[in-house]
Protein backbone atom coordinates (compact mmCIF):
# COMPACT_ATOMS: atom_id res chain seq x y z
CA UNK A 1 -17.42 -44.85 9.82
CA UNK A 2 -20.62 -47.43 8.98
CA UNK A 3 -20.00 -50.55 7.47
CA UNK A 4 -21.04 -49.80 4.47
CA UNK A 5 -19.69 -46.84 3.90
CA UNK A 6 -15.93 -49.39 4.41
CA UNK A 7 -17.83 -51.50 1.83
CA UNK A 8 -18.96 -49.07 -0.51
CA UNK A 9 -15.03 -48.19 -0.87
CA UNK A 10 -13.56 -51.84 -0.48
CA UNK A 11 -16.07 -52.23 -3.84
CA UNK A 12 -14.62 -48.95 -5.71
CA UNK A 13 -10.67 -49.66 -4.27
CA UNK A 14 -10.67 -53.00 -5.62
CA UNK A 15 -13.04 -51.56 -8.96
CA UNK A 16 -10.55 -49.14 -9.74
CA UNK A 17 -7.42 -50.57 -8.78
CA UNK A 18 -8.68 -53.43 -11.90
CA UNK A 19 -9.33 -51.01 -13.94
CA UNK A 20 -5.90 -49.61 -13.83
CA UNK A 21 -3.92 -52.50 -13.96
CA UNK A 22 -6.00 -54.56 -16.72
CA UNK A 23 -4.36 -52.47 -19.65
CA UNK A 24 -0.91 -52.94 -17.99
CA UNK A 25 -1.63 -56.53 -17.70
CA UNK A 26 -2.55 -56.91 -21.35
CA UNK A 27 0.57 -55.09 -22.48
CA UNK A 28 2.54 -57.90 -20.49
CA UNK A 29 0.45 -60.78 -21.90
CA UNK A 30 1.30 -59.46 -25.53
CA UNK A 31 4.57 -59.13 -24.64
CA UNK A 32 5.65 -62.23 -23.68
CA UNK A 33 2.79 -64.28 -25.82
CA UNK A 34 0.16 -65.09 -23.48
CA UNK A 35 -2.38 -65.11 -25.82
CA UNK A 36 -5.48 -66.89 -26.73
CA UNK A 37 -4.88 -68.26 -30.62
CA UNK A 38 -8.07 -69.19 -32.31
CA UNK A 39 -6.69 -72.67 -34.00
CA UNK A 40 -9.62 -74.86 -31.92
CA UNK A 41 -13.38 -75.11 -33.50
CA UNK A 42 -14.94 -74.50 -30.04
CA UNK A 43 -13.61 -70.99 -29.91
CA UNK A 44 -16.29 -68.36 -30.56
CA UNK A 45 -13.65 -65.55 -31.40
CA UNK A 46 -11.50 -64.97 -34.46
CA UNK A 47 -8.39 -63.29 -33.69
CA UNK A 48 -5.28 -63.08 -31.49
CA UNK A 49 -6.88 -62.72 -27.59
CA UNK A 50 -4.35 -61.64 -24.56
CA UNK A 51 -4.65 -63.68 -21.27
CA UNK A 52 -3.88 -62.59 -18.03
CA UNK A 53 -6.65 -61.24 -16.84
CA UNK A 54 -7.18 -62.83 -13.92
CA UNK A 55 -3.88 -61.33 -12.45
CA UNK A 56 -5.56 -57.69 -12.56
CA UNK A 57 -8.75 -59.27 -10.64
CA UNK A 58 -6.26 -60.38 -8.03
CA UNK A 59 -4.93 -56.67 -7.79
CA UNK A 60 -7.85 -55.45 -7.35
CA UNK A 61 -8.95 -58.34 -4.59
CA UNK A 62 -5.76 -57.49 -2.81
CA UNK A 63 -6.28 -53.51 -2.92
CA UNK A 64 -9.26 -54.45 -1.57
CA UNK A 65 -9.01 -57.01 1.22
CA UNK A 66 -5.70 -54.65 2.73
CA UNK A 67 -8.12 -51.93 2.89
CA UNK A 68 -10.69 -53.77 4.31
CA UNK A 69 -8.38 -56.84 6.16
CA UNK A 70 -11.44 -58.58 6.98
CA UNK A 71 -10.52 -61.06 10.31
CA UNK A 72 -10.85 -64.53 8.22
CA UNK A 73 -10.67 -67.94 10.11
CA UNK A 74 -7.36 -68.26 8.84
CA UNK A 75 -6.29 -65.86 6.61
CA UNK A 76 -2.74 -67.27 5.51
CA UNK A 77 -4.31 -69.72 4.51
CA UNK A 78 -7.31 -68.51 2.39
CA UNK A 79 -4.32 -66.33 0.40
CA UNK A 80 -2.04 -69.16 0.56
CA UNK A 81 -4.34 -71.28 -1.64
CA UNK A 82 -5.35 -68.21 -3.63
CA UNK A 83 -1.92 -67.70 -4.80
CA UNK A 84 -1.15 -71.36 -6.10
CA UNK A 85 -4.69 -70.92 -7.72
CA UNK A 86 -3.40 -67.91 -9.28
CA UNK A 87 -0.10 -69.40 -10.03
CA UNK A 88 -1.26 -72.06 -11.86
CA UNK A 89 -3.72 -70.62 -14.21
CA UNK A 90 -0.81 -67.90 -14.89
CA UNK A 91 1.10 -71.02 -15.94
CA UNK A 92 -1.85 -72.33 -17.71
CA UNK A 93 -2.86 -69.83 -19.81
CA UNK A 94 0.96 -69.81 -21.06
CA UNK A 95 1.77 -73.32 -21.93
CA UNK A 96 -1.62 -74.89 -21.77
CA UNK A 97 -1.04 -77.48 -18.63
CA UNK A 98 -2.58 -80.91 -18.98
CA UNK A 99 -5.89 -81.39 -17.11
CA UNK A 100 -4.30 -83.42 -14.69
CA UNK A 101 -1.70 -80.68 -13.44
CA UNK A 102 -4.37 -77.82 -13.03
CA UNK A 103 -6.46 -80.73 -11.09
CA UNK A 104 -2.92 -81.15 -8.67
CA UNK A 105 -2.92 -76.96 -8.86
CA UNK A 106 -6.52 -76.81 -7.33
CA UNK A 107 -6.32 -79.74 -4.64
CA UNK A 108 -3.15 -78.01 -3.42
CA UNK A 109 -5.06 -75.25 -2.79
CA UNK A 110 -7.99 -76.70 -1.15
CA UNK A 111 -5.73 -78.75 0.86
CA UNK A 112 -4.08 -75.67 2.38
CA UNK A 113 -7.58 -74.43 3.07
CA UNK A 114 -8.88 -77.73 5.14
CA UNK A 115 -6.06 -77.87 6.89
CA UNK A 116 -6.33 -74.49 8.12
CA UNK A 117 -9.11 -75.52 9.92
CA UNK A 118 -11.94 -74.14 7.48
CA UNK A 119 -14.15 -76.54 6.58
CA UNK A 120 -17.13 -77.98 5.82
CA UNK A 121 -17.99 -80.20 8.76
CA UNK A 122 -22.38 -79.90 9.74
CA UNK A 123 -25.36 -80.28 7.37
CA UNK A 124 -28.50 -79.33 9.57
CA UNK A 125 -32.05 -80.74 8.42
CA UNK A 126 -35.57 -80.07 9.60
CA UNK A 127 -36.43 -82.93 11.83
CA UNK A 128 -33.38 -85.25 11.82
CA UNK A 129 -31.48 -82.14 13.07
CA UNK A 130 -27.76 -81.49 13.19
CA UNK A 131 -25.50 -84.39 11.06
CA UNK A 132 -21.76 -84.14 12.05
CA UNK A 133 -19.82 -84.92 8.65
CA UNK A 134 -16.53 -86.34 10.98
CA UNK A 135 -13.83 -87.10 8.77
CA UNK A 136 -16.12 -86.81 5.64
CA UNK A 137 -15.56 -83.20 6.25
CA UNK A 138 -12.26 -83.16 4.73
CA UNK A 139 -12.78 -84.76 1.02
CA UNK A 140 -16.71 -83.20 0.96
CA UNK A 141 -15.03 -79.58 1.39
CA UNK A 142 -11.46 -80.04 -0.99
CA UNK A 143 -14.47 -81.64 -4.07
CA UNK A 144 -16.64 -78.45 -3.17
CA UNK A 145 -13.63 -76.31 -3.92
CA UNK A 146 -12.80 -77.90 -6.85
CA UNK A 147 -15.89 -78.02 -8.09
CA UNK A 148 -16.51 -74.66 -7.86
CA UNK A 149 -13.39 -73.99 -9.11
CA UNK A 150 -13.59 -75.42 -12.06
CA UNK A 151 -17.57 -74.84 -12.57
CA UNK A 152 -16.26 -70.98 -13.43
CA UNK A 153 -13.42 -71.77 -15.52
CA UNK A 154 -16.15 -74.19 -17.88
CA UNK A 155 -18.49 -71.57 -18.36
CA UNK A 156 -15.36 -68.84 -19.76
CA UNK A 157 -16.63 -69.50 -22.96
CA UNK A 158 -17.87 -66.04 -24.25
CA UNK A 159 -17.08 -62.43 -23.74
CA UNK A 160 -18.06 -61.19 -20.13
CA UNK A 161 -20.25 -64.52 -19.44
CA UNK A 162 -18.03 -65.43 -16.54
CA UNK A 163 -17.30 -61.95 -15.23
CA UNK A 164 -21.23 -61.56 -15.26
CA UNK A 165 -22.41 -64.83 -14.31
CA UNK A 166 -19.99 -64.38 -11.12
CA UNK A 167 -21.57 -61.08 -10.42
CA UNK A 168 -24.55 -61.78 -10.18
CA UNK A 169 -23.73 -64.54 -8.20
CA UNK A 170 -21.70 -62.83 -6.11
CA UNK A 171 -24.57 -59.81 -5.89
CA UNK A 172 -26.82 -62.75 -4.29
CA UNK A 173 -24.48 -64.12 -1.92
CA UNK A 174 -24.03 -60.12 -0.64
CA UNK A 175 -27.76 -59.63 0.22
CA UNK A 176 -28.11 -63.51 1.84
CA UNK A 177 -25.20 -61.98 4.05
CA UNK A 178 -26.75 -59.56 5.12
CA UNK A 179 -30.05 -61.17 5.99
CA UNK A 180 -28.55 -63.42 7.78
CA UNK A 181 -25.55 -60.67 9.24
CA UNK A 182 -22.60 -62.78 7.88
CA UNK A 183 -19.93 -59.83 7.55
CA UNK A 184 -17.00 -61.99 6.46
CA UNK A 185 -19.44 -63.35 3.07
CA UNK A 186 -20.27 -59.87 2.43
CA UNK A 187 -16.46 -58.37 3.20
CA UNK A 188 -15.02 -60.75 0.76
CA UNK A 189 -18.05 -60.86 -1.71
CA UNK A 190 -18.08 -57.40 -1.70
CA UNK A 191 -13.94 -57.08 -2.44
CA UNK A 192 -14.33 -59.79 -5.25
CA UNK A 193 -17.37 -58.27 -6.88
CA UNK A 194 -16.10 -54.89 -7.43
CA UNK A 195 -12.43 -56.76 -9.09
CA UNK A 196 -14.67 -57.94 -11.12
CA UNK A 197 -17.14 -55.35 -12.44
CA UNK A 198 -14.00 -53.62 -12.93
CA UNK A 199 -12.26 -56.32 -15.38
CA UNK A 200 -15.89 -56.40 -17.09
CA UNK A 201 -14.88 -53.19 -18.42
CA UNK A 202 -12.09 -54.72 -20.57
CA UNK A 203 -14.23 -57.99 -21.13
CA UNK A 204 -18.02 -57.12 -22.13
CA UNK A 205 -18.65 -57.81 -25.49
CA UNK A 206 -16.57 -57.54 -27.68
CA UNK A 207 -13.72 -58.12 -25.17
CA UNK A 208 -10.59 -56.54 -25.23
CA UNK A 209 -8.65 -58.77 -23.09
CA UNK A 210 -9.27 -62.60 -21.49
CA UNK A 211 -9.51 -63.72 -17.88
CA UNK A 212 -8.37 -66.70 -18.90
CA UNK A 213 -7.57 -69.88 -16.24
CA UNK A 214 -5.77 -66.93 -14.00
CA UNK A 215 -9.20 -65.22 -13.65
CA UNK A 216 -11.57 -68.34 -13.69
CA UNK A 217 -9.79 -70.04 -11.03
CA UNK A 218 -8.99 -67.21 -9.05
CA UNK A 219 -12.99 -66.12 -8.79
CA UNK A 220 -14.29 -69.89 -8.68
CA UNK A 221 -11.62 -70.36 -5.48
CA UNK A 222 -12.72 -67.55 -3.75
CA UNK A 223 -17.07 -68.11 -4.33
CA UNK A 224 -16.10 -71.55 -2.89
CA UNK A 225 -14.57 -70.24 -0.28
CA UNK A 226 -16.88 -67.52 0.82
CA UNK A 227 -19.66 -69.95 0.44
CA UNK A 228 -17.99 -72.16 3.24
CA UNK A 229 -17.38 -69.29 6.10
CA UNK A 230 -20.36 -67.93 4.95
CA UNK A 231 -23.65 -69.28 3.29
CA UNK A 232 -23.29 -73.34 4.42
CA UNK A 233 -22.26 -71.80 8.08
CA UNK A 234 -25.47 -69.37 8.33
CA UNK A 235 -28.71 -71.52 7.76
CA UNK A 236 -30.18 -74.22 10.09
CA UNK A 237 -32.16 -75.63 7.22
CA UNK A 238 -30.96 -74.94 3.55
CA UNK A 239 -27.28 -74.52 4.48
CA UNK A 240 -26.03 -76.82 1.62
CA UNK A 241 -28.87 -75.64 -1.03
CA UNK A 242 -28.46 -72.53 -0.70
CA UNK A 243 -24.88 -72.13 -2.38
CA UNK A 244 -25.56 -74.54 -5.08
CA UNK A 245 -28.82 -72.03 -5.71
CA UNK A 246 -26.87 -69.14 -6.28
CA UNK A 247 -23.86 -71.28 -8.45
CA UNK A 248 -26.96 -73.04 -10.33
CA UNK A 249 -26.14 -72.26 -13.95
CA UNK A 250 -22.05 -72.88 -13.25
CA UNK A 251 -22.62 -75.94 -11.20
CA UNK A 252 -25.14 -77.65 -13.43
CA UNK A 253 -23.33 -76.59 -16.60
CA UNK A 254 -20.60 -78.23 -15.16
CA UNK A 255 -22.23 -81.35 -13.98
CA UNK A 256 -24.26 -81.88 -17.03
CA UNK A 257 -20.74 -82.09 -19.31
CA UNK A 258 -19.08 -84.25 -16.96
CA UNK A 259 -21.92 -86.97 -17.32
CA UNK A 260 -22.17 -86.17 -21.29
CA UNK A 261 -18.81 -86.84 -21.26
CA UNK A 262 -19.42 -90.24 -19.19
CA UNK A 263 -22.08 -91.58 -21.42
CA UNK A 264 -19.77 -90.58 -24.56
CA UNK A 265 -17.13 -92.54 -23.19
CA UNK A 266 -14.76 -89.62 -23.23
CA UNK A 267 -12.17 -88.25 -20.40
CA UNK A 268 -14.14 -85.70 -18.13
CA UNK A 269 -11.62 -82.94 -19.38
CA UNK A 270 -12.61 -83.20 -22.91
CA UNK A 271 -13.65 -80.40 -24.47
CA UNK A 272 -16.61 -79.84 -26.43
CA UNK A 273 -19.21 -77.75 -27.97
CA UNK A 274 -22.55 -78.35 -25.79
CA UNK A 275 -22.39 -75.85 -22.70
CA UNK A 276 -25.21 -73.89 -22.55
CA UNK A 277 -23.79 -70.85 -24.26
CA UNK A 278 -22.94 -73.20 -27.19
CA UNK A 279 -26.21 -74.72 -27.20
CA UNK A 280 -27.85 -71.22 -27.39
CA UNK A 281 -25.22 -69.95 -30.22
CA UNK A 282 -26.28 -72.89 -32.45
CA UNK A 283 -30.13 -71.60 -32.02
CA UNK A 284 -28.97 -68.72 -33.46
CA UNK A 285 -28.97 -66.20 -30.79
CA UNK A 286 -25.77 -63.54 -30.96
CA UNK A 287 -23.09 -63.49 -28.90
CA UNK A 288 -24.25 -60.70 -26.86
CA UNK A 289 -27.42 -61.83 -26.86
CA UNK A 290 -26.65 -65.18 -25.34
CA UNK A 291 -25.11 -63.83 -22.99
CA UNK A 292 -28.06 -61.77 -21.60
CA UNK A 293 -29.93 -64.78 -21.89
CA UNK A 294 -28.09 -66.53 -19.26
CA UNK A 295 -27.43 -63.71 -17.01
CA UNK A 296 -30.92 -63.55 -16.91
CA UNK A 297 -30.81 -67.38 -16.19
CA UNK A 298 -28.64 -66.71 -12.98
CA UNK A 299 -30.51 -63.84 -11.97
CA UNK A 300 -33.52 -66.09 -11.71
CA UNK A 301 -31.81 -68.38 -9.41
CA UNK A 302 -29.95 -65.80 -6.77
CA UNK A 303 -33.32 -64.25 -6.81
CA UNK A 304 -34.48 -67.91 -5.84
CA UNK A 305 -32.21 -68.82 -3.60
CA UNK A 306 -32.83 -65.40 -1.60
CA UNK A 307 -36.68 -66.28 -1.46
CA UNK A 308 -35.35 -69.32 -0.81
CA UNK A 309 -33.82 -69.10 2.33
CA UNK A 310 -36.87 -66.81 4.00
CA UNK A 311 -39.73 -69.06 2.84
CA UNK A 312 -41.08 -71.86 4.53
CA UNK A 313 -40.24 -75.69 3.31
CA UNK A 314 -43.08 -76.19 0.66
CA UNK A 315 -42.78 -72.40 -0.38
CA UNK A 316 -39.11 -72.84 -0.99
CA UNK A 317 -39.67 -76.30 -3.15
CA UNK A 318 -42.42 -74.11 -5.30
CA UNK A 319 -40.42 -71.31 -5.77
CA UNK A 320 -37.30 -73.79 -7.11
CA UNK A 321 -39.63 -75.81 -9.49
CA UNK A 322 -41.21 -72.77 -10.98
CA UNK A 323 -38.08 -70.77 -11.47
CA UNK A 324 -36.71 -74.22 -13.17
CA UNK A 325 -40.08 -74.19 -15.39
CA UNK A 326 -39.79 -70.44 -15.98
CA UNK A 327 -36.35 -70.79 -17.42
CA UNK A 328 -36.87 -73.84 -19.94
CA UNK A 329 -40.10 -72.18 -20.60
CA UNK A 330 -38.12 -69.00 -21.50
CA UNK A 331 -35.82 -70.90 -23.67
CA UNK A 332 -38.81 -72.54 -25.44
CA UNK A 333 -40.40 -69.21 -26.97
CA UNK A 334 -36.98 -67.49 -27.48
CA UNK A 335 -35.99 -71.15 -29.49
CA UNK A 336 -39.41 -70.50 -31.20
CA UNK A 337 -39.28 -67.08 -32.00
CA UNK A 338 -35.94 -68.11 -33.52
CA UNK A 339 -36.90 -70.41 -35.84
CA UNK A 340 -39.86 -68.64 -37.12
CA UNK A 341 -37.16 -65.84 -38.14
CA UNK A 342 -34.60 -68.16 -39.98
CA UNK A 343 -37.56 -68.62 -43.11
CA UNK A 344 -37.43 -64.87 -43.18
CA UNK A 345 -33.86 -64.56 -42.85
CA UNK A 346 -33.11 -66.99 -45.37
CA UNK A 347 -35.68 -65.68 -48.07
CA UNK A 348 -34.39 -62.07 -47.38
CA UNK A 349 -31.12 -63.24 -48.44
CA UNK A 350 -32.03 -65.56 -51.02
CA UNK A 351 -33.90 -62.48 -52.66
CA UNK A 352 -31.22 -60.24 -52.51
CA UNK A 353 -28.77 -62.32 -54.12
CA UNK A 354 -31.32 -62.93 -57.17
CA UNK A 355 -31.51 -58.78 -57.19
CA UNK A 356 -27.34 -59.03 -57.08
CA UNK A 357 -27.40 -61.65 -60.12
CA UNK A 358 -27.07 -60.39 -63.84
């Protein structure tokens, strides 16, 4: 049997194995109260939300990775950390844990993974040639699978942007791995992608059920990982842009609230209202619609970072900057077309209450 006929049904095993268990998994979040209250102003929805999703996207990764039981660097390991991941976004998502906790949840995890031996440890440039991290190799890989980590969980913020956003992602990292014939990228992309298409079933607009920190962290763990046997391992040149390409809407998302939050003189942790799918909301776009708008948005960049990696050095620097341009310019006509409406809008509604008035 090919290899992609075992991928084709690693996809669909771990697809419908999600499928089954989300509903089971939402009948034990109500249950026992895991459940999303709307009592914060950031929140975009309006009613009671079960959690728990995440632990049906890990059913559906493990269906999938026995079936498949791809031969990892250290696969004890790699599940190991995946576990406390889990474990502590179950918590989470019950009790709320501090930031500081969750932090202590995810460096556990990434610990268990450096220490197995997978790492981060060459950069390789054009020129200057191969750079041995040495010890560096340690802290540069346990902050890459933090980041990550928690570069997922920030953008959780509307129905199915995740879920979609990871996808896509995930879509990218699939067809770099097979350019550049990196099986274990694809095995495991391949596993995690179809666990969560499936839970996008439950979670598209308007959502019937949360990933929540479970989910988040679970998928942000496992992109970070993949990306490190994978996509920083396979290219002589672009090995560390070429992940941060495909992760560019989480990653900057991420990094551009962490220095707002700097500059405001507030902890990184604290939450507020000016991620991108905020800042879009507040232009007046729909929920759905927002979310299109970014998947778009990351679609854009794995389509870059694929180009990316085949294309000469100057070619690759073009294609970045004008997929960059294309985007803000794509925000500046939809932010346009938006405001011309609102006059409309507003004078549609202002007539019809004079029509309403006695």
């Amino acid at each position: 049997m090919g290899l992609f006929v075992h991928y084709s049904l690693a996809l669909i095993i771990a697809l419908i194995v999600t499928v089954i268990t989300t509903p089971i998994v939402k009948r034990i979040a109500l249950k026992y109260n895991i459940v999303d209250i709307p009592n914060d102003p950031r929140k975009i929805h309006t009613r009671k939300m079960p959690y728990l999703g995440g632990v049906a996207i890990a059913l559906g990764f493990v269906a999938g990775f026995i079936y498949l039981q791809p031969n990892l660097p250290s696969t004890w390991a790699f599940l190991a950390g995946g576990f406390v991941i889990l474990a502590t976004g179950i918590i989470d998502d019950k009790v709320s844990l501090p930031a500081r906790y969750k932090m202590l949840g995810q460096i556990l995890a990434a610990l268990i993974v450096v220490f197995s031996g997978v790492t981060v440890d060459f950069i390789q440039f054009p020129v200057i040639g191969r750079i041995e991290f040495g010890w560096w190799q340690y802290p540069i890989t346990i902050v890459w699978i933090v980041g990550i980590t928690n570069a997922i969980n920030f953008i959780d913020g509307l129905d199915g942007l995740a879920g979609g956003v990871s996808s896509i992602a995930l879509g990218s990292t699939i067809v770099m791995g097979i350019l550049e014939q990196q099986t274990l990228a694809i095995a495991l992309s391949v596993i995690l992608l179809g666990a969560t298409i499936g839970f996008l079933f439950f979670n598209s607009y308007p959502a019937k059920i949360f990933m929540g920190d479970s989910g988040a962290m679970f998928i942000g763990y496992t992109m970070a990982y993949i990306s490190i046997i994978g996509l920083f391992k396979s290219f002589t040149i672009f090995s560390l842009i070429i992940p941060i390409i495909i992760l560019a809407v989480p990653i900057f998302d991420t990094s551009f609230a962490i220095v707002r939050r700097i500059l405001r003189g507030q902890k990184i942790s604290t939450p507020d209202r000016s991620h991108l799918h905020h800042c879009l909301l507040k232009l007046g776009f729909s929920h759905r619609t927002t979310v299109l708008i970014i998947y778009v948005i990351s679609l854009i960049f794995g389509l870059s970072a694929i180009i990316f990696s085949r294309s000469v050095l100057w070619g690759s620097l073009i294609i970045l900057v004008l997929s960059v341009i294309m985007i803000r310019f794509t925000v500046e006509i939809l932010d346009t077309l938006n405001n011309r409406r609102k006059p409309i809008i507003n004078a549609v509604k202002k007539l019809q209450g004079s029509k309403g008035k006695p």
